[in-house]
C-alpha atoms as a PDB file:
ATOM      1  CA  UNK A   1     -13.342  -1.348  -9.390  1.00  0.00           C
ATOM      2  CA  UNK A   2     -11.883   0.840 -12.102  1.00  0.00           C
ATOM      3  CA  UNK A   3      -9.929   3.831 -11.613  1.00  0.00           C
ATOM      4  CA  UNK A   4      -9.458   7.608 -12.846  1.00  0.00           C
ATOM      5  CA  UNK A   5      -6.638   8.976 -14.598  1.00  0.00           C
ATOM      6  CA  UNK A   6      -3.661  10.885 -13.507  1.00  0.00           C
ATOM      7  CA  UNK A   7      -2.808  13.678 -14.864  1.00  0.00           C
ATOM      8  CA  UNK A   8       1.137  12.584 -14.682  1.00  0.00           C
ATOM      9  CA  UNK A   9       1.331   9.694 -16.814  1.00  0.00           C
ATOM     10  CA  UNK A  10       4.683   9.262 -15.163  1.00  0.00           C
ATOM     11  CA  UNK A  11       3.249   8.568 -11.789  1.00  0.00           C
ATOM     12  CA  UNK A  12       1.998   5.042 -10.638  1.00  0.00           C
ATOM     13  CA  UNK A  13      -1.362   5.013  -9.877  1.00  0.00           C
ATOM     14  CA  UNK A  14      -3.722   2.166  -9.418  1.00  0.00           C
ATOM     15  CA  UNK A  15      -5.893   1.710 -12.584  1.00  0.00           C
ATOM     16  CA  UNK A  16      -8.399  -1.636 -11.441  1.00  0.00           C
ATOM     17  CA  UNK A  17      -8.080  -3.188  -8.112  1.00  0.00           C
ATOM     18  CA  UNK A  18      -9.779  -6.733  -7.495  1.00  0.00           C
ATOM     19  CA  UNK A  19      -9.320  -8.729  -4.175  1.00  0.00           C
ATOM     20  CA  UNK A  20      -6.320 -11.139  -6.111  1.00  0.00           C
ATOM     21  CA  UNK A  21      -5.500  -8.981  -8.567  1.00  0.00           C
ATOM     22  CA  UNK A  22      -4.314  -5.165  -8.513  1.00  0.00           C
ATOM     23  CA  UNK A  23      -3.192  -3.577 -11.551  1.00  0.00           C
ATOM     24  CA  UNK A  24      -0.795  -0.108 -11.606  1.00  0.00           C
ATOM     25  CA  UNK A  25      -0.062   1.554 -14.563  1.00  0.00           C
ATOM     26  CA  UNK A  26       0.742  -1.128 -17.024  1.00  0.00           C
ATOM     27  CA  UNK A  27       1.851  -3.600 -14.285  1.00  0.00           C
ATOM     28  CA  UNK A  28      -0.190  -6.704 -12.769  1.00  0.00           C
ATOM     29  CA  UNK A  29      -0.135  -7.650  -8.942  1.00  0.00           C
ATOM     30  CA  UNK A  30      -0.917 -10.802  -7.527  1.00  0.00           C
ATOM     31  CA  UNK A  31       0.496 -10.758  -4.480  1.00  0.00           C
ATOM     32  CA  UNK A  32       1.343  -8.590  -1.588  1.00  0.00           C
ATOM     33  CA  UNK A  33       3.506  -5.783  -2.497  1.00  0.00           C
ATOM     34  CA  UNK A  34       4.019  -1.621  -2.477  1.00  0.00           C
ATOM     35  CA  UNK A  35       4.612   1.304  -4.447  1.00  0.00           C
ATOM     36  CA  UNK A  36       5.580   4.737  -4.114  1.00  0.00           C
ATOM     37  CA  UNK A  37       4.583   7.349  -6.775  1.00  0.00           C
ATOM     38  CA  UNK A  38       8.022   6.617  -8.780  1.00  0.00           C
ATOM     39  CA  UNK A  39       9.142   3.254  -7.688  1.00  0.00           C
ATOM     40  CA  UNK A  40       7.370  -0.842  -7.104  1.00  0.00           C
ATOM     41  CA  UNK A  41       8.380  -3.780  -5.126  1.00  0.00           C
ATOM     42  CA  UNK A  42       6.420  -6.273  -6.290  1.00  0.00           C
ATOM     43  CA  UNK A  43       7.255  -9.162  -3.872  1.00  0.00           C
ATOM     44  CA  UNK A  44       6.685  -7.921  -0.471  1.00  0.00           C
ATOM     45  CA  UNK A  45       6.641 -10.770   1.779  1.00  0.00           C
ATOM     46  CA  UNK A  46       3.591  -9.716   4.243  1.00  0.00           C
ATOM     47  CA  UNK A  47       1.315 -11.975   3.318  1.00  0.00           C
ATOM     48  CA  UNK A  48      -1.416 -11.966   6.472  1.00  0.00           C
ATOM     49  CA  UNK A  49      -1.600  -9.060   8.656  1.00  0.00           C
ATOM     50  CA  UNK A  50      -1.017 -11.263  11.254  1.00  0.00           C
ATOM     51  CA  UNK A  51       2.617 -11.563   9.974  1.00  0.00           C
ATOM     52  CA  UNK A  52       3.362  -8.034  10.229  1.00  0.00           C
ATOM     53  CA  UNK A  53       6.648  -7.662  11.729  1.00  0.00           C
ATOM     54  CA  UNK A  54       9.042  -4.680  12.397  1.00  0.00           C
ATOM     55  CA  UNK A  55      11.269  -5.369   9.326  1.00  0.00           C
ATOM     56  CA  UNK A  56       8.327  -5.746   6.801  1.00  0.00           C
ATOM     57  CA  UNK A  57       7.287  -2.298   7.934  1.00  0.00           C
ATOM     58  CA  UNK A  58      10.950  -1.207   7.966  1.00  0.00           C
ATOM     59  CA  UNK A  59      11.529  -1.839   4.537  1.00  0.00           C
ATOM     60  CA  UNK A  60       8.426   0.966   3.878  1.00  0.00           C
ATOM     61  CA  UNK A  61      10.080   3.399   6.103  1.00  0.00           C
ATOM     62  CA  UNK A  62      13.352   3.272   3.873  1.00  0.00           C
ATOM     63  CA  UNK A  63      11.467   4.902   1.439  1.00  0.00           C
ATOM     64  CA  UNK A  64      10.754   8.122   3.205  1.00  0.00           C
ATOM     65  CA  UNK A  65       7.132   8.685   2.874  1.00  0.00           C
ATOM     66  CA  UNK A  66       4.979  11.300   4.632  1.00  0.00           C
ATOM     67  CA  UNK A  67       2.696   8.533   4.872  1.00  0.00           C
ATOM     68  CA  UNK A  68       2.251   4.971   4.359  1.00  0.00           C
ATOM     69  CA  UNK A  69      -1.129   4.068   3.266  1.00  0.00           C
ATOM     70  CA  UNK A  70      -1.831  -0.074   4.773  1.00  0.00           C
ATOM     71  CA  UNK A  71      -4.139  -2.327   2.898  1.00  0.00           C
ATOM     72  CA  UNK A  72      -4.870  -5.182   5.370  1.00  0.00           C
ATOM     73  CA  UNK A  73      -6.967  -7.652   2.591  1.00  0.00           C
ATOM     74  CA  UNK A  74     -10.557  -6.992   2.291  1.00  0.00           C
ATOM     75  CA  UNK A  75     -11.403  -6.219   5.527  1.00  0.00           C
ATOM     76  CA  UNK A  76     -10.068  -3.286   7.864  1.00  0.00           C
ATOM     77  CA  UNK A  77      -8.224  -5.067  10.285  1.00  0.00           C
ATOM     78  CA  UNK A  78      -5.763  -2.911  12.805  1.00  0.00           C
ATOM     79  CA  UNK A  79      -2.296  -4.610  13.593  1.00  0.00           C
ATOM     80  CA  UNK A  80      -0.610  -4.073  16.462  1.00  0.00           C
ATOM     81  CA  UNK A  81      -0.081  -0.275  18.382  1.00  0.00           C
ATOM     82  CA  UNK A  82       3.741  -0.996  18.563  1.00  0.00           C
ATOM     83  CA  UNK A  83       3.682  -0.602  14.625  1.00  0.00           C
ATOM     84  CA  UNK A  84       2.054   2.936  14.569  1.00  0.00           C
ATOM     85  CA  UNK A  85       3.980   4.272  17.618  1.00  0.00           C
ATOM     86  CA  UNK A  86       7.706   2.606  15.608  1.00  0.00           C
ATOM     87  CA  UNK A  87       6.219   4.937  12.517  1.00  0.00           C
ATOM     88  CA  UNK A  88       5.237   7.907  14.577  1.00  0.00           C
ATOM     89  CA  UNK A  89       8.422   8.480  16.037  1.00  0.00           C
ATOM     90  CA  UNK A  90       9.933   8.697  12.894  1.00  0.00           C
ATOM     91  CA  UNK A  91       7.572  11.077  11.802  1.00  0.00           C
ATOM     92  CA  UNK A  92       5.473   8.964   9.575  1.00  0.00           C
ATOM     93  CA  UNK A  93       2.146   8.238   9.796  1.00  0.00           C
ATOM     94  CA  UNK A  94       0.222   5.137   9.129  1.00  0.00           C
ATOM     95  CA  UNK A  95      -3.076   4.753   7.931  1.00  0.00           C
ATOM     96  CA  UNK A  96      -4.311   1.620   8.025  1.00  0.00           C
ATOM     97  CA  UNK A  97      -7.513   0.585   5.928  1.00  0.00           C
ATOM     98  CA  UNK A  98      -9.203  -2.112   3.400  1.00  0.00           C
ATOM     99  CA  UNK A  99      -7.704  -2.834   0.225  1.00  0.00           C
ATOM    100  CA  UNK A 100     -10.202  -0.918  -2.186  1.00  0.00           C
ATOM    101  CA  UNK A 101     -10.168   2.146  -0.097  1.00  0.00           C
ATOM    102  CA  UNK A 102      -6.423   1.712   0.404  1.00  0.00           C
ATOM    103  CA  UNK A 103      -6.326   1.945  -3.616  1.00  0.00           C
ATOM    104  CA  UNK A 104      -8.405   4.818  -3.901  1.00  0.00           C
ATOM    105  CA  UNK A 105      -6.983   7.152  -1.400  1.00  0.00           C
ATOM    106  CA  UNK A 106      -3.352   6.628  -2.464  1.00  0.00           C
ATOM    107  CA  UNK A 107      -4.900   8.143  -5.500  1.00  0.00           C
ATOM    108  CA  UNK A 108      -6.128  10.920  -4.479  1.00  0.00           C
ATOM    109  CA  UNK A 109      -3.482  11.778  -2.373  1.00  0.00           C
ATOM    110  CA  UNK A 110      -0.948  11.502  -5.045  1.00  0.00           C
ATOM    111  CA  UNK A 111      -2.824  14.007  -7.214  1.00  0.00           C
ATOM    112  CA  UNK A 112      -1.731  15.992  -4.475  1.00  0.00           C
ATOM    113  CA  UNK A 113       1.927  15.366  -4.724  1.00  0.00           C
ATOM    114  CA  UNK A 114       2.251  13.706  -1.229  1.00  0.00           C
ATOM    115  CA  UNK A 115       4.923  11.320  -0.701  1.00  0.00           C
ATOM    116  CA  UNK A 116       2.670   8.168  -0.303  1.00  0.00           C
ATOM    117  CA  UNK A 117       3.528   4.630   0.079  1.00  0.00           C
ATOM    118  CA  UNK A 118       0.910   1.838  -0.708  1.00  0.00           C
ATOM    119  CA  UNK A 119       1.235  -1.076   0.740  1.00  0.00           C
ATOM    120  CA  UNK A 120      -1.172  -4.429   0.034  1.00  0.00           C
ATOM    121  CA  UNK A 121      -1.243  -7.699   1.626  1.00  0.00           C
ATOM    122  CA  UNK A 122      -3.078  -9.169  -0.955  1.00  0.00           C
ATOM    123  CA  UNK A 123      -3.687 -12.740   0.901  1.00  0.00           C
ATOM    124  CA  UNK A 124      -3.182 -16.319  -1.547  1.00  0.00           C
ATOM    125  CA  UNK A 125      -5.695 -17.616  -2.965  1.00  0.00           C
ATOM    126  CA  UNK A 126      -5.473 -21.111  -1.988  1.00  0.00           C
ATOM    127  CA  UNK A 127      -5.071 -20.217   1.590  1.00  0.00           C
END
């Protein structure tokens, strides 16, 4: 699935997503990680949405987003209530979602100048 421009060349924005292989700006992704409109972290260790814990979702929060945009693999799959409710009462929302819709509504949003986080579990291959 390809991608529009940005009109802020500066900004990370998702260019081509594929279920093993997401690419932003210039950069290649192969495994779970997240971005912000001005920063990456390439290896973030979710790997199943199963494995969501507290401090995976902690490490989002440090970035202060309005909202943190969760891509659970290539099918919507909700993780637990106790993770919206920890993000909620810091006044954060979560919106959880499939990859590939993840992808494109971090997009739009940041054409909007929101403070988004993505966030992809982008599962192994040989698993």
């Amino acid at each position: 699935m390809k991608f529009t421009e940005h009109r802020d060349s500066n900004i990370f924005t998702v260019k081509h997503y594929a279920p093993q292989c997401v690419k932003i700006n210039n950069l290649q992704f192969h495994n779970s990680f997240f971005i912000t409109q001005f920063s990456t972290e390439k290896n973030w260790p979710c790997k199943h949405i199963q494995d969501l814990t507290l401090e995976h979702l902690n490490q989002l929060l440090e970035k202060k987003p309005e909202v943190i945009i969760l891509g659970t693999g290539n099918k919507q799959v909700f993780p637990s209530p106790r993770f919206f409710a920890h993000c909620a009462m810091q006044g954060i929302g979560l919106e959880v979602m499939a990859n590939d819709a993840a992808c494109r509504t971090y997009n739009v949003l940041t054409t909007e100048d929101r403070e988004v986080l993505l966030a992809l579990i982008l599962e192994p291959e040989d698993e």
